[in-house]
C-alpha atoms as a PDB file:
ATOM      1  CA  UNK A   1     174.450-123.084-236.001  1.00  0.00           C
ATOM      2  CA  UNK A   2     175.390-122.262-232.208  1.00  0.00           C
ATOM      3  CA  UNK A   3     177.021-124.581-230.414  1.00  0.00           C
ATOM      4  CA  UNK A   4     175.208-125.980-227.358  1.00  0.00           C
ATOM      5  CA  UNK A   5     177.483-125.074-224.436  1.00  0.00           C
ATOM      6  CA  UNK A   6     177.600-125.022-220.232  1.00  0.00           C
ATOM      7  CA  UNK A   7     176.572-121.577-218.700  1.00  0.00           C
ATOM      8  CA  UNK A   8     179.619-120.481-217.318  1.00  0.00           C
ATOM      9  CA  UNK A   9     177.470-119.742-213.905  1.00  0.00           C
ATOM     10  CA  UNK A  10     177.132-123.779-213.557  1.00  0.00           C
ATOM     11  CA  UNK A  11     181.250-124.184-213.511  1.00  0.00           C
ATOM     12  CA  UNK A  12     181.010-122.169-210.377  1.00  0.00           C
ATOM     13  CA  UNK A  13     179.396-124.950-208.505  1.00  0.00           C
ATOM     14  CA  UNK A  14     182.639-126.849-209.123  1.00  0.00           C
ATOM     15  CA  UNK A  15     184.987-124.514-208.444  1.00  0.00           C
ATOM     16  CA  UNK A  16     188.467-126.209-207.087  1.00  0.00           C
ATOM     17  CA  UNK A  17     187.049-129.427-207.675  1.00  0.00           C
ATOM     18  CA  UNK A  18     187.920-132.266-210.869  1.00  0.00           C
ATOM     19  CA  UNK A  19     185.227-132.562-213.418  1.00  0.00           C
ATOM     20  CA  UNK A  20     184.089-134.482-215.644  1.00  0.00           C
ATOM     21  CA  UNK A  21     182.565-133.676-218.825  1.00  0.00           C
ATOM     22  CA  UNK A  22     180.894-135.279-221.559  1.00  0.00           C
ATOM     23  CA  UNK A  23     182.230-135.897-225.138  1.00  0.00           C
ATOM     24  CA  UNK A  24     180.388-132.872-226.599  1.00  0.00           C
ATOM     25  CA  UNK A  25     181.181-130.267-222.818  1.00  0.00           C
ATOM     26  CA  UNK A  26     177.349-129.608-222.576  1.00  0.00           C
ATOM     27  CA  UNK A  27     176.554-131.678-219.337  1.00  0.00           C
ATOM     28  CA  UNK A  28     178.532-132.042-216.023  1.00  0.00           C
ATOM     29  CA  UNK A  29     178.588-135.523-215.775  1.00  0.00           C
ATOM     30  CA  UNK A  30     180.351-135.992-212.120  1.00  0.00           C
ATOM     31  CA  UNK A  31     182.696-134.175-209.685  1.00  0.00           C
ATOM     32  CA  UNK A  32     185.389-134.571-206.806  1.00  0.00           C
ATOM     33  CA  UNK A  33     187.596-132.862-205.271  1.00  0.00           C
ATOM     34  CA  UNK A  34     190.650-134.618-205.847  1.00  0.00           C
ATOM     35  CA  UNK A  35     191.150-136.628-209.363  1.00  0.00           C
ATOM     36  CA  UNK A  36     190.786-140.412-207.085  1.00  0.00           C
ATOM     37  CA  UNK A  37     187.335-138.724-205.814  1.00  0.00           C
ATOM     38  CA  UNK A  38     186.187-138.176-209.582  1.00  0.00           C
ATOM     39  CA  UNK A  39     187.541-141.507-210.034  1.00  0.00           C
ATOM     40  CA  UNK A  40     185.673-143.709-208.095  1.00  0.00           C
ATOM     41  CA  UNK A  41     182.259-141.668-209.065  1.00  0.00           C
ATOM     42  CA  UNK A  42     183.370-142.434-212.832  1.00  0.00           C
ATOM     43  CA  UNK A  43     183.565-146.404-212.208  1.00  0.00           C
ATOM     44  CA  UNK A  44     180.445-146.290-209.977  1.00  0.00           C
ATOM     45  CA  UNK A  45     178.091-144.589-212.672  1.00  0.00           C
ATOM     46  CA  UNK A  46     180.356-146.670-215.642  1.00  0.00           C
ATOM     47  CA  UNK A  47     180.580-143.433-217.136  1.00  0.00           C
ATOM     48  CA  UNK A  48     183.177-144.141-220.177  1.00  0.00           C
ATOM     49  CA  UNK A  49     184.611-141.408-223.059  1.00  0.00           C
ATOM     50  CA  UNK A  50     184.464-138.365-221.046  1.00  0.00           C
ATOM     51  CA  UNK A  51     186.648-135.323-220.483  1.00  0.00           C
ATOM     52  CA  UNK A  52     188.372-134.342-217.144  1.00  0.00           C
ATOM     53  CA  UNK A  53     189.127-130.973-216.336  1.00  0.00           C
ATOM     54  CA  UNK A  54     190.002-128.654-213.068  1.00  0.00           C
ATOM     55  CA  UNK A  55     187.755-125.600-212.494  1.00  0.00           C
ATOM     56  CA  UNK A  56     190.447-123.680-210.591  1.00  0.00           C
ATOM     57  CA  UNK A  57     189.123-121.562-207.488  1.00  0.00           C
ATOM     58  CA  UNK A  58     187.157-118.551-208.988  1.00  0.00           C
ATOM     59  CA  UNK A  59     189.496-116.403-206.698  1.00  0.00           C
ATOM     60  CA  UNK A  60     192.485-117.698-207.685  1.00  0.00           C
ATOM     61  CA  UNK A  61     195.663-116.131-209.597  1.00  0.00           C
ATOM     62  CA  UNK A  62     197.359-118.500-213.222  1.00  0.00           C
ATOM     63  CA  UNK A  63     200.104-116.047-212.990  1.00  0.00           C
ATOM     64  CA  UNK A  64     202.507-114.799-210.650  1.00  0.00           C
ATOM     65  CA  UNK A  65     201.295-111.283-209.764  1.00  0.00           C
ATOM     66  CA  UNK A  66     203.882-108.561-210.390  1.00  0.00           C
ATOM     67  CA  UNK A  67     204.753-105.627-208.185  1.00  0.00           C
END
């Protein structure tokens, strides 16, 4: 059975912004751009269990680039 998932097209929306996720990663369940943004969204909807991630700019370089 395939596992329901987010279309990677939808984490582009949230690029260099905090997510959060919920327990199963299939819905977006709110966003800020810094972690105290996310925060306050989290306690205003009570949204409880989820998982926080960073969706890093789409432009942007995880390793030093070597010359």
């Amino acid at each position: 059975m395939k596992r329901k998932s987010i279309d990677i097209n939808e984490f582009a929306k949230y690029e260099d912004q905090y997510v959060a996720l919920s327990q199963d990663s299939t819905k977006i369940v709110a966003s800020g751009k810094t972690i105290k943004d996310l925060h306050k969204k989290l306690e205003k909807i009570k949204a409880k269990d989820v998982i926080i991630d960073y969706i890093f700019p789409l432009n942007a370089s995880l390793s030093p680039v070597c010359q």
